[in-house]
C-alpha atoms as a PDB file:
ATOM      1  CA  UNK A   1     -41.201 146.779 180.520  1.00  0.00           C
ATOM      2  CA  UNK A   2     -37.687 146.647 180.931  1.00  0.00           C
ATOM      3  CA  UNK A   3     -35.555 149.107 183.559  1.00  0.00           C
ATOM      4  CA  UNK A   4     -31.673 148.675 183.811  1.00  0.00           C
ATOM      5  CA  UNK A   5     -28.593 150.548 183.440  1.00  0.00           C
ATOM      6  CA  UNK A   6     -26.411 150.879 179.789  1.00  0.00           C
ATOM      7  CA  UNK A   7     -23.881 148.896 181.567  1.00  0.00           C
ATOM      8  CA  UNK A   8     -25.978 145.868 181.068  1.00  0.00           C
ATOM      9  CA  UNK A   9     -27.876 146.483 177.627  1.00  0.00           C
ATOM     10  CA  UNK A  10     -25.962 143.265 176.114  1.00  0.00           C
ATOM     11  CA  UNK A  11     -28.316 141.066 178.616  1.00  0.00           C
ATOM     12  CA  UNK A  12     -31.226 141.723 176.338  1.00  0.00           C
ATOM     13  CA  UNK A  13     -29.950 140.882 173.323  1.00  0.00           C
ATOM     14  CA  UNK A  14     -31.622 138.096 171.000  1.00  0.00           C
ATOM     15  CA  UNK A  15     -34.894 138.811 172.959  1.00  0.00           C
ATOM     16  CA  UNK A  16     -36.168 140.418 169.287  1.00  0.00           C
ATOM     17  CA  UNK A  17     -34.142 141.131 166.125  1.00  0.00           C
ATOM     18  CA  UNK A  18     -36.141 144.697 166.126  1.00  0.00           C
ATOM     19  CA  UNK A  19     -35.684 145.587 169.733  1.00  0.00           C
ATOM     20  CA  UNK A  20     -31.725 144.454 169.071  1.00  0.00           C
ATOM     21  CA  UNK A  21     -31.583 147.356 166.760  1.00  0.00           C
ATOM     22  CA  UNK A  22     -33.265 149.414 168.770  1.00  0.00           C
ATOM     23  CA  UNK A  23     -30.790 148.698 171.666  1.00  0.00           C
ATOM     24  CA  UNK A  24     -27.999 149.139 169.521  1.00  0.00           C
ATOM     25  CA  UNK A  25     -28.762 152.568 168.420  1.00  0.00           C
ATOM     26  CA  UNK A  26     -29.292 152.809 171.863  1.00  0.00           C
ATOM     27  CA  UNK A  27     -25.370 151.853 173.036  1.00  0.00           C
ATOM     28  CA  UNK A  28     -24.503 154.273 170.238  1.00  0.00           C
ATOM     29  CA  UNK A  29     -26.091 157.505 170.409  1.00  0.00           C
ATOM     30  CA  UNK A  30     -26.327 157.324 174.339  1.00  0.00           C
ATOM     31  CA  UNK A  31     -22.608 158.326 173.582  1.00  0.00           C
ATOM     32  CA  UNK A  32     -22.868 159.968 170.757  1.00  0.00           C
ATOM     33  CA  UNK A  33     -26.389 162.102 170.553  1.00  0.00           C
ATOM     34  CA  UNK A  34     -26.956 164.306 167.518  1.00  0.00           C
ATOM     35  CA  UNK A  35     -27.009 168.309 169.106  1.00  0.00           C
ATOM     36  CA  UNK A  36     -30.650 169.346 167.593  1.00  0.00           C
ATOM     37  CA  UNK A  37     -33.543 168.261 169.273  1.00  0.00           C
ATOM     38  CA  UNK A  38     -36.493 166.609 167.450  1.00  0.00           C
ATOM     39  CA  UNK A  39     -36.379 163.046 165.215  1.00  0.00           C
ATOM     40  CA  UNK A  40     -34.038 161.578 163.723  1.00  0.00           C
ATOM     41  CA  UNK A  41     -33.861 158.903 161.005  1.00  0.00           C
ATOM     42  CA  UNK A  42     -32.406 155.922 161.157  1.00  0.00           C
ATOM     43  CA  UNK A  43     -34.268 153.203 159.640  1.00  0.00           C
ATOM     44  CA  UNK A  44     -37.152 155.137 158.367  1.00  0.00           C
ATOM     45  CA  UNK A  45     -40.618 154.530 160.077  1.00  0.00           C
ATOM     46  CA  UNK A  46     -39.034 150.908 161.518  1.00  0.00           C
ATOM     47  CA  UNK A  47     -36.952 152.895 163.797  1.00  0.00           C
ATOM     48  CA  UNK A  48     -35.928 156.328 164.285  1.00  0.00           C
ATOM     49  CA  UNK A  49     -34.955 158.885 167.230  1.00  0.00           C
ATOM     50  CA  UNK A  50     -36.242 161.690 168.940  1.00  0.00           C
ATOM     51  CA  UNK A  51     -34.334 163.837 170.929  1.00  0.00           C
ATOM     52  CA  UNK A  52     -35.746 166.701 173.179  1.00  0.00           C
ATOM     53  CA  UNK A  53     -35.016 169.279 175.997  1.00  0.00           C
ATOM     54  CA  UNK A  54     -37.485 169.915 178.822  1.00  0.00           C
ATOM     55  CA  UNK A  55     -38.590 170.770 182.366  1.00  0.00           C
ATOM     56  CA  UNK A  56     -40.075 168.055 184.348  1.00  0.00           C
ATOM     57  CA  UNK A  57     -43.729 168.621 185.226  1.00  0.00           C
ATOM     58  CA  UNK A  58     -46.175 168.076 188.269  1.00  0.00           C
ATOM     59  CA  UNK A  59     -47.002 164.410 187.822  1.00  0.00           C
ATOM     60  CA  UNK A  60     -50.292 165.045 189.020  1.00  0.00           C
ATOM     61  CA  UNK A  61     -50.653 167.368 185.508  1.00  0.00           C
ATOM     62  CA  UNK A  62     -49.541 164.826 183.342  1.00  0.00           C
ATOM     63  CA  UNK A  63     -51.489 161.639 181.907  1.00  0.00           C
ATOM     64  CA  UNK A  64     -50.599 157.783 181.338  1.00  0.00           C
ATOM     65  CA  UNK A  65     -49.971 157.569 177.166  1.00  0.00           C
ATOM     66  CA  UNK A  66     -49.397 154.478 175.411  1.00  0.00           C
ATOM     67  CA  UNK A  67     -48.550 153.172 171.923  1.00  0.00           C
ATOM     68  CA  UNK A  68     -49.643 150.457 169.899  1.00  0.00           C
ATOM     69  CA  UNK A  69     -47.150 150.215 166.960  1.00  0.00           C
ATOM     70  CA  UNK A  70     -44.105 151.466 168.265  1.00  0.00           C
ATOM     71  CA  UNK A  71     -41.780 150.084 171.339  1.00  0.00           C
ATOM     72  CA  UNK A  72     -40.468 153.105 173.311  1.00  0.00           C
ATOM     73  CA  UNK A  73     -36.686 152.855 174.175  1.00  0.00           C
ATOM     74  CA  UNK A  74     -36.416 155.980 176.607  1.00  0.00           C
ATOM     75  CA  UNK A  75     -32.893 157.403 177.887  1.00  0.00           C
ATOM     76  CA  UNK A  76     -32.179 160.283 180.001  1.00  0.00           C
ATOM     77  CA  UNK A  77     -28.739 161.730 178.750  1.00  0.00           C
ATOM     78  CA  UNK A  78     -28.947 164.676 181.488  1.00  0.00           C
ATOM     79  CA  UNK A  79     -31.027 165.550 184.190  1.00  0.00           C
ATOM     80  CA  UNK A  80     -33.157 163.674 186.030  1.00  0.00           C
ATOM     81  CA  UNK A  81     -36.958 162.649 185.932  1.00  0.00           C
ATOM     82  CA  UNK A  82     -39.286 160.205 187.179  1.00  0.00           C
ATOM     83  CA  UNK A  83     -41.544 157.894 184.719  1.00  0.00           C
ATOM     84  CA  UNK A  84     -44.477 156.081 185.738  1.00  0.00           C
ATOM     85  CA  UNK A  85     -45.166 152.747 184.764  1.00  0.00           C
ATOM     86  CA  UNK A  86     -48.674 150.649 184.709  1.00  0.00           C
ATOM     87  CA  UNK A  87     -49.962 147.985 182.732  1.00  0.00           C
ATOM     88  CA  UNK A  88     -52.083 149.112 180.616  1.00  0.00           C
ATOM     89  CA  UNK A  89     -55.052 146.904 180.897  1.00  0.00           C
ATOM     90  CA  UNK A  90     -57.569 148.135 182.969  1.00  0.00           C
ATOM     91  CA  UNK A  91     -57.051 151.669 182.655  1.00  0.00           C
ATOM     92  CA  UNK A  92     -59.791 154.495 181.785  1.00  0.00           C
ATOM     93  CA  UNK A  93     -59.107 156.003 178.631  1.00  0.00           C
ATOM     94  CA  UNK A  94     -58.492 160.016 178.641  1.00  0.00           C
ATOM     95  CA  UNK A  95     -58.455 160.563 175.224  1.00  0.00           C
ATOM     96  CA  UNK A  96     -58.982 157.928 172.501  1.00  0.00           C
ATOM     97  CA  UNK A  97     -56.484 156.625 170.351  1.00  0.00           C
ATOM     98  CA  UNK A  98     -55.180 158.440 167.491  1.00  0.00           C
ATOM     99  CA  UNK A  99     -53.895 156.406 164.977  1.00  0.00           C
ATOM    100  CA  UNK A 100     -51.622 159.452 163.146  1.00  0.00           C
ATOM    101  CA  UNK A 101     -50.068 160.536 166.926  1.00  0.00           C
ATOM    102  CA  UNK A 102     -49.711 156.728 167.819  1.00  0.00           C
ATOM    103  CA  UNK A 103     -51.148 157.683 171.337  1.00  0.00           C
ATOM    104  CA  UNK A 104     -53.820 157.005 173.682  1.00  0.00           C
ATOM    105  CA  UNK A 105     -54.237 159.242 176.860  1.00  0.00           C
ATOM    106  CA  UNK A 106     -55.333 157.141 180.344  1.00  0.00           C
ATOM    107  CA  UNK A 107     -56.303 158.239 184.052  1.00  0.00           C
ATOM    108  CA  UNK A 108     -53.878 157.478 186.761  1.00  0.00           C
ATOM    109  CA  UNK A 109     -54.899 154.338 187.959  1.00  0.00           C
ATOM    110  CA  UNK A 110     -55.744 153.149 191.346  1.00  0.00           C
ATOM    111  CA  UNK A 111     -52.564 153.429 193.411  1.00  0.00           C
ATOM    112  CA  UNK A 112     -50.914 156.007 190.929  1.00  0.00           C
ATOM    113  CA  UNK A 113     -48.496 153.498 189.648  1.00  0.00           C
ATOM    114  CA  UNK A 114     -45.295 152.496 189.577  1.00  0.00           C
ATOM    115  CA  UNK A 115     -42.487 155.816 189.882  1.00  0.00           C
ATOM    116  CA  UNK A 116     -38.840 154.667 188.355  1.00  0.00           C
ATOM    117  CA  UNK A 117     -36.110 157.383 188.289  1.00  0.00           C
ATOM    118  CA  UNK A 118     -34.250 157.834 185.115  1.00  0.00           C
ATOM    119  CA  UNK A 119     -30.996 159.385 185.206  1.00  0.00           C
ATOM    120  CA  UNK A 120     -28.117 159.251 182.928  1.00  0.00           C
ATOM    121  CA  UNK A 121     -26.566 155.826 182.459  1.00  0.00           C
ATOM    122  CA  UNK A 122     -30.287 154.429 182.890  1.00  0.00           C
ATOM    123  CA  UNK A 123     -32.701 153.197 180.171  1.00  0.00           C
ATOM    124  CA  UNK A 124     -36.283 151.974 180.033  1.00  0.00           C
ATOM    125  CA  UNK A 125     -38.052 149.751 177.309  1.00  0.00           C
ATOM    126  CA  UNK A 126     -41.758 150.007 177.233  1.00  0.00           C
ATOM    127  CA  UNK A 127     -43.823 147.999 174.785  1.00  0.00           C
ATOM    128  CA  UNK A 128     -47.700 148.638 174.069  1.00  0.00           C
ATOM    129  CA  UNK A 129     -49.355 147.183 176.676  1.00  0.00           C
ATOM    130  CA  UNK A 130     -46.881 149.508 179.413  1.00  0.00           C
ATOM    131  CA  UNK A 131     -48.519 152.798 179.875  1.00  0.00           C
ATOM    132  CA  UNK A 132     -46.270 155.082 181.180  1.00  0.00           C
ATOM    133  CA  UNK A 133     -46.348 158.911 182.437  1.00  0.00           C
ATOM    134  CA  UNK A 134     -43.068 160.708 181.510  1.00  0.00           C
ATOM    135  CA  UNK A 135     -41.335 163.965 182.479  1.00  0.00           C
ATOM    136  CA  UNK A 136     -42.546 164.130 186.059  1.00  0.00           C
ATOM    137  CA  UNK A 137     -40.638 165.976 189.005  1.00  0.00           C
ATOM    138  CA  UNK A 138     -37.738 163.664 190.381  1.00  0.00           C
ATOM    139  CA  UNK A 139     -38.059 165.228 193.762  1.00  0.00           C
ATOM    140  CA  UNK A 140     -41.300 167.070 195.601  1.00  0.00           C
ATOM    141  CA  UNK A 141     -41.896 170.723 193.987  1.00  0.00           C
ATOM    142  CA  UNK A 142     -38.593 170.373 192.233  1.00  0.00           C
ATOM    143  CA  UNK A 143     -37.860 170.435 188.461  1.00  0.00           C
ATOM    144  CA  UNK A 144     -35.158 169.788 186.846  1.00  0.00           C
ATOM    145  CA  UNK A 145     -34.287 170.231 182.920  1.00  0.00           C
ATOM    146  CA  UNK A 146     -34.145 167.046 181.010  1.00  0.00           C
ATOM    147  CA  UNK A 147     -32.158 166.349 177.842  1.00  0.00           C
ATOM    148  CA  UNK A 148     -33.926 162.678 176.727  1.00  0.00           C
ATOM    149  CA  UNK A 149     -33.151 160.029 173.988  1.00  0.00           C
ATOM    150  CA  UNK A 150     -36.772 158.252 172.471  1.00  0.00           C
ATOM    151  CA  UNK A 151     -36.009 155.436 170.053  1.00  0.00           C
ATOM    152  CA  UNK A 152     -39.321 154.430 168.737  1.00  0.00           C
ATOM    153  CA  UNK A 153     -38.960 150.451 167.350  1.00  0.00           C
ATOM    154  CA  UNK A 154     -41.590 149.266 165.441  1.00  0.00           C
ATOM    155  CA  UNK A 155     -43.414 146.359 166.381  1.00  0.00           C
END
């Protein structure tokens, strides 16, 4: 997993020549977002972008997910929401894998995990062995309405 702010996406450069195309669409449509939600192409199934509009749920509603052939690139554009974070290993599966939704559902693990706010100007990379619980509440009882950038990167 990688957290950090747009102002220093150049620092992970050169880390993968698929993720570096990942983080440039990234720089560009951060600025730049198409107005409909819902995916959009941009190298075919190696990488493309999803954009959607929500209300942050009760975390304790939600479950872990992870993905096994596609590196998540997640950016708030507005709003606000917190995203937990746990390594996957170890965790009790919810609901198996499905190889069409590239998903697996997991339990909260012990502790509940790790809570990082997103907000705009912030980005998160997770790669398939982060499971991660998106689209919770940023504050207690509050939500807020989200407008989020998914670049999915094939691995």
């Amino acid at each position: 997993m990688i957290a950090d702010t747009l102002a220093h996406l150049e620092r992970y450069r050169g880390l993968d020549p698929r993720l570096d195309r990942g983080l440039e669409a990234l720089r560009r449509l951060a600025g730049d977002a198409p107005e409909s939600d819902g995916r959009h192409e941009l190298e075919g199934a190696e990488l493309y972008a999803s954009l959607s509009t929500y209300e942050t749920g009760n975390p304790v509603e939600k479950s872990y997910e992870a993905h096994r052939r596609y590196i998540d690139i997640q950016a708030v554009l507005s709003g606000r929401e917190l995203l937990y974070w746990a390594p996957l290993a170890g965790l009790a599966a919810r609901r198996a894998y499905s190889e069409a939704e590239d998903v697996a559902f997991f339990e909260n693990p012990a502790g509940g995990g790790a809570g990082l706010l997103l907000d705009p100007g912030s980005f998160i990379v997770l790669f398939p062995q982060d499971a991660h619980k998106p689209g919770c509440h940023p504050a207690r009882g509050g939500g807020e309405t989200v407008r989020k950038l998914v670049l999915k990167v094939r691995v």
